[in-house]
N, C-alpha and C. Protein backbone atom coordinates (compact mmCIF):
# COMPACT_ATOMS: atom_id res chain seq x y z
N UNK A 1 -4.41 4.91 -7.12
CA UNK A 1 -5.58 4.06 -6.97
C UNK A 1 -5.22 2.87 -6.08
N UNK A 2 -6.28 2.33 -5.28
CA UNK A 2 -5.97 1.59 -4.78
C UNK A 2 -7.06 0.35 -4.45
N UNK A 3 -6.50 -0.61 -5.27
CA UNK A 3 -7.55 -2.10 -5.31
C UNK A 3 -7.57 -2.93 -4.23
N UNK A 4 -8.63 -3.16 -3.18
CA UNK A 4 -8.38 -4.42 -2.65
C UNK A 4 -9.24 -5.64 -2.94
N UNK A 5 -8.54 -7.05 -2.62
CA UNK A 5 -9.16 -8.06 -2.62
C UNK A 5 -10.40 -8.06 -1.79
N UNK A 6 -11.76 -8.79 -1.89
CA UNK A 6 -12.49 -8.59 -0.42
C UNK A 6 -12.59 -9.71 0.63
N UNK A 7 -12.39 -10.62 0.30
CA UNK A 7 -12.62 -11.94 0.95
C UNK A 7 -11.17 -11.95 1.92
N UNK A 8 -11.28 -12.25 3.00
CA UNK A 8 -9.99 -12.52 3.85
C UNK A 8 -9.29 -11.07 3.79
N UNK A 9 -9.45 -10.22 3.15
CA UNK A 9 -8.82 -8.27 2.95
C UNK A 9 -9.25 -7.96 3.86
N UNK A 10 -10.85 -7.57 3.27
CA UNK A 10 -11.61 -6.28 3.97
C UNK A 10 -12.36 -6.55 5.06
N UNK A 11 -13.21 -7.92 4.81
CA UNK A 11 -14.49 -9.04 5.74
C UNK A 11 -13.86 -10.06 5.64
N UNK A 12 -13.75 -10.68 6.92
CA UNK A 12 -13.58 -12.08 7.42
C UNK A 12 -14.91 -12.80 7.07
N UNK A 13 -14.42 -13.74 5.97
CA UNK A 13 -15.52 -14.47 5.16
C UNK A 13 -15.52 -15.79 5.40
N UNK A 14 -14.20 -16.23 6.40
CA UNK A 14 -14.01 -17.15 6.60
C UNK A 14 -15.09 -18.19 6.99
N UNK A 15 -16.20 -17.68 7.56
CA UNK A 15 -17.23 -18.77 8.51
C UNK A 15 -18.48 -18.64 7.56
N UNK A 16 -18.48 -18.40 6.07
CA UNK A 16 -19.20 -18.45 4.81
C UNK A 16 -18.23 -19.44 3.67
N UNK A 17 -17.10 -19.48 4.07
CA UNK A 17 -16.66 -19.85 2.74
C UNK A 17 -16.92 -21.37 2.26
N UNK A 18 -17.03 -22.22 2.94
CA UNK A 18 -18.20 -23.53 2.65
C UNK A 18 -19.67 -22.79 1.72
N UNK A 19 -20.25 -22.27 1.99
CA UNK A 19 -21.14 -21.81 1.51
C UNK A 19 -21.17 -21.41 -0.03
N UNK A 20 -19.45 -20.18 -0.31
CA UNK A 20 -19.14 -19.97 -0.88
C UNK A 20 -18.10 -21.18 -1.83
N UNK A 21 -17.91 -22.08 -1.54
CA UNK A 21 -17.52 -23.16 -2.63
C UNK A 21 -18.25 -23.65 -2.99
N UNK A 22 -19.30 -23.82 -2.70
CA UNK A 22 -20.64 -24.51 -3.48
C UNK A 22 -21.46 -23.36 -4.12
N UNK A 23 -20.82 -22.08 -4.07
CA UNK A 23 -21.60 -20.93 -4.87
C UNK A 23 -23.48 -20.96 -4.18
N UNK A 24 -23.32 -21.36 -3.11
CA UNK A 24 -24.74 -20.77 -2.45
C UNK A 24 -25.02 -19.57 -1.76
N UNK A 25 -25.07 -18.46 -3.03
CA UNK A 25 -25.00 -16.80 -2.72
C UNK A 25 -25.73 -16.56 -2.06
N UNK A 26 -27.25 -17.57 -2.45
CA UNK A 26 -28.23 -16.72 -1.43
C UNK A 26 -28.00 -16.71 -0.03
N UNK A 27 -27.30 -18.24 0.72
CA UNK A 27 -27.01 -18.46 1.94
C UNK A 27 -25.76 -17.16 1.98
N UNK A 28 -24.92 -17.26 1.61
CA UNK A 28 -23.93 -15.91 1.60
C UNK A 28 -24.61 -14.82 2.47
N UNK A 29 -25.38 -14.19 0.84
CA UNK A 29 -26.54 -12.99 1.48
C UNK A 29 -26.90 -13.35 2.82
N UNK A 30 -27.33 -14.07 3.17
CA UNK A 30 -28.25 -14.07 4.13
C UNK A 30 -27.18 -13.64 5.69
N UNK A 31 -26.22 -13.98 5.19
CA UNK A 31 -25.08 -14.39 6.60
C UNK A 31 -24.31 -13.05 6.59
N UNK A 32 -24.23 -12.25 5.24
CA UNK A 32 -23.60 -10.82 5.26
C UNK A 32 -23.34 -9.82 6.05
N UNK A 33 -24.66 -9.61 6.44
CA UNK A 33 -24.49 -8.11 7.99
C UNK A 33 -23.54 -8.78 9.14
N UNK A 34 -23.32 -9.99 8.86
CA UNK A 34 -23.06 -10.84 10.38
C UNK A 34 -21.53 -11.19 10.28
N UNK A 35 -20.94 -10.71 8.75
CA UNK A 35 -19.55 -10.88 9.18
C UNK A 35 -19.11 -9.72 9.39
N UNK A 36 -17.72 -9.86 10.05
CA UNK A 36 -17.01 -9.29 10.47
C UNK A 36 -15.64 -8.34 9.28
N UNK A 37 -16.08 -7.21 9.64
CA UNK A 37 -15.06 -5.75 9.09
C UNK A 37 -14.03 -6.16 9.84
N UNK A 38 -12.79 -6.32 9.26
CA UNK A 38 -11.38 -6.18 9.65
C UNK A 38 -10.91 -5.35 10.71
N UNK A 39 -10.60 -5.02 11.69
CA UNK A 39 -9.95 -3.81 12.68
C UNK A 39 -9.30 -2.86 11.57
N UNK A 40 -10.00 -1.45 11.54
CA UNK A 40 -9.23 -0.30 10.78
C UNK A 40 -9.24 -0.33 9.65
N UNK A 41 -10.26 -1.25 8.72
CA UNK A 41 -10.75 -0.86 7.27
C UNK A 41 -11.36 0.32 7.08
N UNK A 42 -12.90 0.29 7.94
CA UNK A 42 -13.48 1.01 7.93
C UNK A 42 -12.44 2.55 7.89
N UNK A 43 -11.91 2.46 8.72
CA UNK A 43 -11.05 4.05 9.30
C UNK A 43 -10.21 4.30 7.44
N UNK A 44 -9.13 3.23 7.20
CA UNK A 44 -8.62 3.12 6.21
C UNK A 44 -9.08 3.40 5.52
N UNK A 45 -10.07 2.77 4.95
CA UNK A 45 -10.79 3.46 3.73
C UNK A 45 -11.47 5.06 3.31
N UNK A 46 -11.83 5.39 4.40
CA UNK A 46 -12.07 7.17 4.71
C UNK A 46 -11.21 7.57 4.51
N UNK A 47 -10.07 7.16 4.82
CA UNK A 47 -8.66 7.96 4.75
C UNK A 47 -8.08 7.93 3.46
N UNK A 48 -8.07 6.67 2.85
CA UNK A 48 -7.50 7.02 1.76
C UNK A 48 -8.92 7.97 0.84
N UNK A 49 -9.76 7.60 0.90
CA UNK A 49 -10.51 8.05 0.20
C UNK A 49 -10.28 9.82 0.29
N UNK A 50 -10.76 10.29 1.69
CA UNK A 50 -10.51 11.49 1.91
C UNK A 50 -8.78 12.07 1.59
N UNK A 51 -7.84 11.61 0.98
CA UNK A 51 -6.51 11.85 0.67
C UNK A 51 -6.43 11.86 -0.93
N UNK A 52 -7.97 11.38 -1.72
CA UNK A 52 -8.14 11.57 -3.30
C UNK A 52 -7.85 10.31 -3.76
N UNK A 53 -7.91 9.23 -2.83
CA UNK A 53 -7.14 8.06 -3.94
C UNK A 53 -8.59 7.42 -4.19
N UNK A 54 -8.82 6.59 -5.24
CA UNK A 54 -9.90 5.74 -5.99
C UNK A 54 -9.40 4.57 -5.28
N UNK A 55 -10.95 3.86 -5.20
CA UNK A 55 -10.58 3.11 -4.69
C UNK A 55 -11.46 2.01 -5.12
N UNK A 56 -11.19 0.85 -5.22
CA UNK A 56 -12.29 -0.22 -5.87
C UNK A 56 -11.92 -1.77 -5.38
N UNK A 57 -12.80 -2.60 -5.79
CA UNK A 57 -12.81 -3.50 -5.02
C UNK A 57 -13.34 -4.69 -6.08
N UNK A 58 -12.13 -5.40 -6.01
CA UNK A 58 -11.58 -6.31 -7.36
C UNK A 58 -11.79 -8.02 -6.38
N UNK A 59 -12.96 -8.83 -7.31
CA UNK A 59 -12.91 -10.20 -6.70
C UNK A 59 -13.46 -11.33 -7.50
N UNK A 60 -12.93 -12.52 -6.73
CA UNK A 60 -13.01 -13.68 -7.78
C UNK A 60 -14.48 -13.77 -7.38
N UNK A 61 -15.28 -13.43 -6.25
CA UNK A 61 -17.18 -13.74 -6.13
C UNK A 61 -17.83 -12.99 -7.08
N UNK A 62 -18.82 -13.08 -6.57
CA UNK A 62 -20.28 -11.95 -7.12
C UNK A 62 -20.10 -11.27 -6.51
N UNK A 63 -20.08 -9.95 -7.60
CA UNK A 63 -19.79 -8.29 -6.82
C UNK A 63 -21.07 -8.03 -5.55
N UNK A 64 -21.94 -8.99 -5.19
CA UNK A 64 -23.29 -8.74 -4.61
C UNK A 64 -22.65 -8.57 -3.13
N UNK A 65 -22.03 -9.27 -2.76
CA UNK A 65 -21.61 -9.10 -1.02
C UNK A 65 -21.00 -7.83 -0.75
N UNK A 66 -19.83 -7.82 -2.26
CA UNK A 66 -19.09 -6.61 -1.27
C UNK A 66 -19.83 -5.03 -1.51
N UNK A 67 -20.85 -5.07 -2.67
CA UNK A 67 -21.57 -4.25 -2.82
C UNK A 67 -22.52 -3.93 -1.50
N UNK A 68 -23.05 -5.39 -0.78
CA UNK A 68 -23.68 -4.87 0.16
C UNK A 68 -22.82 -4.26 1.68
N UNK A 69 -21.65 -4.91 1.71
CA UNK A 69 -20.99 -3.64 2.37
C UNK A 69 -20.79 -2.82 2.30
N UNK A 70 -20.42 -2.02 1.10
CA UNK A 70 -20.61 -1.12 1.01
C UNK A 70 -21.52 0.35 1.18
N UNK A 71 -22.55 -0.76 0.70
CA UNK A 71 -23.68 -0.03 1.27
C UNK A 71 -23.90 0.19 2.80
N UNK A 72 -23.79 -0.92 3.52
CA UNK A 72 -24.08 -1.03 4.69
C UNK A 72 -23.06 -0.37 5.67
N UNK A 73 -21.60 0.13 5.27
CA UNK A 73 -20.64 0.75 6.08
C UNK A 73 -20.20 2.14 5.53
N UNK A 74 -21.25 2.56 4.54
CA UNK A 74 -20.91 3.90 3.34
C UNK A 74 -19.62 4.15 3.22
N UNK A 75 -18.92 2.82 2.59
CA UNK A 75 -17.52 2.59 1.95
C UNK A 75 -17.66 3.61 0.96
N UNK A 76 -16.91 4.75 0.48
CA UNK A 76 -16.75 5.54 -0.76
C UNK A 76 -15.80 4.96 -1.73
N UNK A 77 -17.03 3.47 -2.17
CA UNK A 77 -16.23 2.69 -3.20
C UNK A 77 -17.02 2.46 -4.24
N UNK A 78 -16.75 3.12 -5.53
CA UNK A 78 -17.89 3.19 -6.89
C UNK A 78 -17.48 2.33 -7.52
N UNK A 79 -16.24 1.62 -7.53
CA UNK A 79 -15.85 0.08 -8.59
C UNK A 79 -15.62 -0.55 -7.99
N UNK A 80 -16.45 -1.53 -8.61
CA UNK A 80 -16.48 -3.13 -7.67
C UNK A 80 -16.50 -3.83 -9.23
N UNK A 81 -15.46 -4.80 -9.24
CA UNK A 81 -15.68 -5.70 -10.21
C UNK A 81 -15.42 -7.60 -9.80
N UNK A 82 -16.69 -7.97 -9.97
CA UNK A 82 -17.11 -9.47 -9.73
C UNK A 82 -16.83 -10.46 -10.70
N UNK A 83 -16.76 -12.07 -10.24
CA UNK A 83 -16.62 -12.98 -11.41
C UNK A 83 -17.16 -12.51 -12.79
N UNK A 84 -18.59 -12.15 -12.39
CA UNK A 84 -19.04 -11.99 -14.08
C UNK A 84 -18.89 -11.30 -14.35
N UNK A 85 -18.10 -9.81 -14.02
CA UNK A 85 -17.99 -8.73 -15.17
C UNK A 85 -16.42 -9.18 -15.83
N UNK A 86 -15.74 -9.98 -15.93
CA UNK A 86 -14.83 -10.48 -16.89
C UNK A 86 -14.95 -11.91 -17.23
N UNK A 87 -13.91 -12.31 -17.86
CA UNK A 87 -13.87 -13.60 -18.82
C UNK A 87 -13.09 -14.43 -17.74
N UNK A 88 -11.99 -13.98 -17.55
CA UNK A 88 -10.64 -14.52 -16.57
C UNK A 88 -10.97 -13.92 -15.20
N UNK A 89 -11.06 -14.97 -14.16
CA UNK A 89 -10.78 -14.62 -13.30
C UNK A 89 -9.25 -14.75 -12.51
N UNK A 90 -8.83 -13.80 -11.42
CA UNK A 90 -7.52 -13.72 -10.49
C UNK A 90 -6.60 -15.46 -10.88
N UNK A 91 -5.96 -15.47 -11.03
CA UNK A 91 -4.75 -14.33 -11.35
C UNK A 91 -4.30 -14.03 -12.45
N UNK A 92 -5.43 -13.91 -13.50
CA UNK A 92 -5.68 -13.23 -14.73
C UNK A 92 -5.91 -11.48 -14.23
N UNK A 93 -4.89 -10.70 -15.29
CA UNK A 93 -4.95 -9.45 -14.56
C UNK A 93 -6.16 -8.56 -15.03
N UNK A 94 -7.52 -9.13 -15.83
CA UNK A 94 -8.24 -8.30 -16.34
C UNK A 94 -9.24 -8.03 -15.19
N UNK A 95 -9.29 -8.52 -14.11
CA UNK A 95 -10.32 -7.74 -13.39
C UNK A 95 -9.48 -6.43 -12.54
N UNK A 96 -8.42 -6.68 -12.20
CA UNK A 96 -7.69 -5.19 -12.33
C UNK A 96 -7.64 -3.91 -12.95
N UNK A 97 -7.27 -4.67 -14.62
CA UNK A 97 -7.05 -3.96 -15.35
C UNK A 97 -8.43 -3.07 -15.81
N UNK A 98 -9.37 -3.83 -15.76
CA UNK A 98 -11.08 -3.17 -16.08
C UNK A 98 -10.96 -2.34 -14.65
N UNK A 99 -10.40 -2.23 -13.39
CA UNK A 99 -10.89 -1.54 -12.86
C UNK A 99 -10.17 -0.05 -12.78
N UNK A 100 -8.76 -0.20 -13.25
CA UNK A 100 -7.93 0.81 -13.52
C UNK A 100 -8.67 1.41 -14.50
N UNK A 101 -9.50 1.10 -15.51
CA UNK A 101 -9.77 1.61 -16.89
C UNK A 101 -10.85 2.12 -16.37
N UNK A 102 -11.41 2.04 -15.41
CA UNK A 102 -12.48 2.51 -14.96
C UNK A 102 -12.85 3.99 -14.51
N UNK A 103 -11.18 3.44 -13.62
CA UNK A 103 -10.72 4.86 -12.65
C UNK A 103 -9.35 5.59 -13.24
N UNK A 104 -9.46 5.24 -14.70
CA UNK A 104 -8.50 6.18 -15.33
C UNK A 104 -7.17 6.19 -14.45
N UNK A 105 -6.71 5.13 -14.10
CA UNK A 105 -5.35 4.86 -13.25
C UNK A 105 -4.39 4.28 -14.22
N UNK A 106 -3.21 4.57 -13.82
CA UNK A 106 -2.17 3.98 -14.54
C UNK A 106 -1.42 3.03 -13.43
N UNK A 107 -0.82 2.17 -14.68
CA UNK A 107 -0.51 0.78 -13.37
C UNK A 107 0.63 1.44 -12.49
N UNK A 108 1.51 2.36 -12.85
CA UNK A 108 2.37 3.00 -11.62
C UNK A 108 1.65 3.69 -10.60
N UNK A 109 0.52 3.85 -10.70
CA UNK A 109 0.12 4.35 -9.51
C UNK A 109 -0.83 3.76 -8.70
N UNK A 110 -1.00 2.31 -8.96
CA UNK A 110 -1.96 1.64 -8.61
C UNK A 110 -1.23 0.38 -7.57
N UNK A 111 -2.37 0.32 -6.45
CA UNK A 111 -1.50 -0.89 -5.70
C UNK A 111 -2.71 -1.79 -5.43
N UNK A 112 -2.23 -2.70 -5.45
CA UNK A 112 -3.39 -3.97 -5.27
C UNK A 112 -2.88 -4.97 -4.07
N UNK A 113 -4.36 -4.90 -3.02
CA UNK A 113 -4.18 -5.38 -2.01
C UNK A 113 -4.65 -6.82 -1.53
N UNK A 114 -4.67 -7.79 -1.62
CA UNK A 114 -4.86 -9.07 -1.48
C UNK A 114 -4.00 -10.24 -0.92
N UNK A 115 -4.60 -11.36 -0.46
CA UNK A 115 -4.10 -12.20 0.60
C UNK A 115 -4.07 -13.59 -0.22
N UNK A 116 -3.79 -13.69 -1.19
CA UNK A 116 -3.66 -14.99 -1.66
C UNK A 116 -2.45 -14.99 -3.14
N UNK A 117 -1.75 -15.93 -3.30
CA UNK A 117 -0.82 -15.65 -3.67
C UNK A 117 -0.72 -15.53 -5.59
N UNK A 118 -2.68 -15.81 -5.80
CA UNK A 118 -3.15 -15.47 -6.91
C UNK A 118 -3.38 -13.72 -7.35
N UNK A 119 -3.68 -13.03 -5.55
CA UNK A 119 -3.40 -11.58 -5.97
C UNK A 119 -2.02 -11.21 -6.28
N UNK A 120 -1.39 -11.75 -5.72
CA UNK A 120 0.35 -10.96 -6.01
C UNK A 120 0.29 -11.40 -7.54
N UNK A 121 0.11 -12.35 -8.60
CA UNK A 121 0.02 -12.62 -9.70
C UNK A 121 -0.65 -12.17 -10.53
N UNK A 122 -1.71 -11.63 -10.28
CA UNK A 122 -3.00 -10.54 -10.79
C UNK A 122 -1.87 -9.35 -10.84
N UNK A 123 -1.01 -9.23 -9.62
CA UNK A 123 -0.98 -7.63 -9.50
C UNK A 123 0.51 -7.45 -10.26
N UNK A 124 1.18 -8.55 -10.79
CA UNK A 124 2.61 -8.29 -11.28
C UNK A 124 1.92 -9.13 -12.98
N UNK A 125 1.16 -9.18 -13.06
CA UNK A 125 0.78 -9.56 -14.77
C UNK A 125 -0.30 -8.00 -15.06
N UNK A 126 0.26 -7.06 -14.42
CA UNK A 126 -1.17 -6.14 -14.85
C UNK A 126 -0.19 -4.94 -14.14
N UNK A 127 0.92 -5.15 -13.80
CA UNK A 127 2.33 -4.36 -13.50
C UNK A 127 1.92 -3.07 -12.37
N UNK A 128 1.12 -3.77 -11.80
CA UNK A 128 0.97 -2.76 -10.29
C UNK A 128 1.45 -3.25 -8.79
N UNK A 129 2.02 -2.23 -7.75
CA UNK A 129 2.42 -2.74 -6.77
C UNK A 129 1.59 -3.80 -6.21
N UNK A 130 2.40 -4.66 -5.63
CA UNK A 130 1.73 -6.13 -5.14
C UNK A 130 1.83 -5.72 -3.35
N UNK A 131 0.09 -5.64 -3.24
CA UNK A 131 0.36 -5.85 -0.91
C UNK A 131 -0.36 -6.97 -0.85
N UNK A 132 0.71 -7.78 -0.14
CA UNK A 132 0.14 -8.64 0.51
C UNK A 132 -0.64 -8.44 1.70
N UNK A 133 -1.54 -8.65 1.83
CA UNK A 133 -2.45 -8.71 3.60
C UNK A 133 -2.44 -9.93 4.00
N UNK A 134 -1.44 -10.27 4.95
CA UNK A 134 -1.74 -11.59 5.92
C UNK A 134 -2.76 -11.67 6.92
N UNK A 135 -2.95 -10.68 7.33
CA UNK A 135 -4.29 -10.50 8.39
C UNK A 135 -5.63 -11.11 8.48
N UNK A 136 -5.58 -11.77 7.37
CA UNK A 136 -6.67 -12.56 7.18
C UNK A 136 -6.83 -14.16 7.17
N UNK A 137 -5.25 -14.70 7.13
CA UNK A 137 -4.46 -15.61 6.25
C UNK A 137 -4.28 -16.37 8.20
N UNK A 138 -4.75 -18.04 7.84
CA UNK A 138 -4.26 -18.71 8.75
C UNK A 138 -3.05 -19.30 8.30
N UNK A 139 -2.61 -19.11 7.38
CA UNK A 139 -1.26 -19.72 6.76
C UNK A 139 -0.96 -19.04 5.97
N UNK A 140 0.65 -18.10 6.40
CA UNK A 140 0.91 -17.23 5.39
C UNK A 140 2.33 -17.48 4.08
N UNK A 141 2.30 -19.14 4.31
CA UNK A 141 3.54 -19.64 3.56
C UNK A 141 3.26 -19.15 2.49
N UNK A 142 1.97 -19.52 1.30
CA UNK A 142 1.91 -19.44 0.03
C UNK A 142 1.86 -17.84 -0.13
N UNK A 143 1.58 -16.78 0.48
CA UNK A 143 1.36 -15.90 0.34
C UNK A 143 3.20 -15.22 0.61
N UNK A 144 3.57 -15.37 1.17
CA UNK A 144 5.12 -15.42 1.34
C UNK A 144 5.74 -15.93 0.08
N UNK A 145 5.74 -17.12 -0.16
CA UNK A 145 6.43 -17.48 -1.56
C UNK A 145 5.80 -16.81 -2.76
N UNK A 146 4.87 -15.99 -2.84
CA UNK A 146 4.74 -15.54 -3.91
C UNK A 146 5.26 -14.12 -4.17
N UNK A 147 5.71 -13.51 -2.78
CA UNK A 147 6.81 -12.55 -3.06
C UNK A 147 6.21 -10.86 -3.35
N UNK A 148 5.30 -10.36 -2.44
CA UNK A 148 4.19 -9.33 -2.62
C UNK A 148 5.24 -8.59 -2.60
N UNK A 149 5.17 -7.19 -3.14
CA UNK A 149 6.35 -6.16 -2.90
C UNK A 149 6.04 -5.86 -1.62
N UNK A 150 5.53 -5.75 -0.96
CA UNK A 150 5.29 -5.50 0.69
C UNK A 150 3.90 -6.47 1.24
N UNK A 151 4.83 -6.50 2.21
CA UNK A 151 3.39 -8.08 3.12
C UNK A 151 3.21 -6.92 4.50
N UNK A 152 2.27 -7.45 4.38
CA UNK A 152 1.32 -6.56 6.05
C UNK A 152 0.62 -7.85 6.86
N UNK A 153 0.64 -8.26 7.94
CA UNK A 153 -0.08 -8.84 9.16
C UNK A 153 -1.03 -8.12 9.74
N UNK A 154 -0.90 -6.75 9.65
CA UNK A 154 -2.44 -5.71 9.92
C UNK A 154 -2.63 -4.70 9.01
N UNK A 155 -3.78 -4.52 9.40
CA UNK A 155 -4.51 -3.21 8.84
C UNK A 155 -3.50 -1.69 9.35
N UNK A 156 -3.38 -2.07 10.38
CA UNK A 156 -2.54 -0.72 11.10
C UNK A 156 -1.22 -0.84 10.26
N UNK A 157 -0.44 -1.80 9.99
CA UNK A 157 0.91 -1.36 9.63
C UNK A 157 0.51 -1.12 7.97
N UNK A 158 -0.44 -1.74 7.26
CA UNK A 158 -0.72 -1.25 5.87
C UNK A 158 -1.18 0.45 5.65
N UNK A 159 -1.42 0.85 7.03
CA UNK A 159 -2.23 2.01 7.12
C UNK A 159 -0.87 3.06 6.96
N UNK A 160 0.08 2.96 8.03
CA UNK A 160 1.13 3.02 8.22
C UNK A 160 2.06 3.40 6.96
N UNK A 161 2.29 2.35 6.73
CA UNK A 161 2.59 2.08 4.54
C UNK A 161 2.21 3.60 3.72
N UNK A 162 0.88 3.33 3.60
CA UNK A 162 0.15 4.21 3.06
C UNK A 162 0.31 5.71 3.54
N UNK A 163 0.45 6.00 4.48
CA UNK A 163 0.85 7.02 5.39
C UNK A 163 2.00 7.80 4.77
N UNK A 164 3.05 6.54 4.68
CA UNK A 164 4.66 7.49 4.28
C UNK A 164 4.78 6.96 2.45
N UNK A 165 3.89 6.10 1.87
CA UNK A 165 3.77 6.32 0.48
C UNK A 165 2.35 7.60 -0.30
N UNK A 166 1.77 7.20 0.29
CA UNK A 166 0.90 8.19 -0.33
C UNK A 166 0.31 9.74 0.65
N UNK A 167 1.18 9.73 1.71
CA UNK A 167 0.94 10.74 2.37
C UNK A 167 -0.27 11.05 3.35
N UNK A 168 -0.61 10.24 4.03
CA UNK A 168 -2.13 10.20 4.34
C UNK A 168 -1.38 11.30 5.48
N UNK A 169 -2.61 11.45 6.41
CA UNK A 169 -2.60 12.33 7.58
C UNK A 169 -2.23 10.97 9.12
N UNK A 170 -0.86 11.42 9.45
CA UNK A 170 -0.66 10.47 10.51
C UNK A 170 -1.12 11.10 11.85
């Protein structure tokens, strides 16, 4: 299985996230179609998907944005879990862990992908591989000191990763 963060992961949310500290979703919504997909998510995600892995999409927002990507890029992603479907949010490991329980994953086979150094803490209190994604990250110190079992700067070399761990089609 394989979890990613969505904010700074998957969509560059960066030119919303004012918006998003004051929790003004509707302005969010409104600005959604207009951000920007990462180089080679889209591709990534077919791939793992088409290779059998689950895949879901674990975040400290309202599951509402990345749901509407989903929709809008026919991501083959059926778990999405948002602030309100748990108590604790990141880097409390229960929005993980609800999503493993979801997708009947066990934490050895689960890797969790996120860019802040609250995911690497989510992902080693809930005992699944920790990826860091810098690719999103204008500063990748804190994300460095928190020690991801593997750090990526792109989508291509995470793809890469995935390739010679889970066997994708190179």
């Amino acid at each position: 299985m394989i979890i990613f963060d969505f904010d700074q992961t998957l969509v560059d949310t960066s030119s919303v996230e004012h918006l998003r500290a004051t929790r003004n979703w509707k302005a969010v919504m409104a600005r959604a179609s207009q951000l920007p997909v990462y180089e080679g998510v889209n591709n990534l995600i077919q791939e793992l998907h088409d290779a059998g892995q689950t895949i879901a999409i674990v975040t400290k927002s309202p599951d509402m944005v990345p749901k509407a990507f989903i929709k809008a890029h026919s991501w083959p992603i059926a778990i999405v879990v948002g602030y309100h479907h748990v108590k604790n949010r990141k880097p409390h490991p229960e929005g993980l862990l609800l999503a493993m329980s979801k997708a009947g994953a066990s934490p050895s086979e689960t890797y969790h992908v996120g860019d802040q150094p609250q995911d690497t803490e989510a992902s080693r209190a809930a005992d699944v591989i920790a990826v860091g994604s810098a690719w999103g990250c204008t500063d990748t110190s804190e994300l460095e000191v928190s020690k991801p079992d593997v750090l990526f700067s792109s989508v291509a070399e995470l793809r890469e990763y995935f390739v010679a761990e889970l066997g994708l089609e190179d």
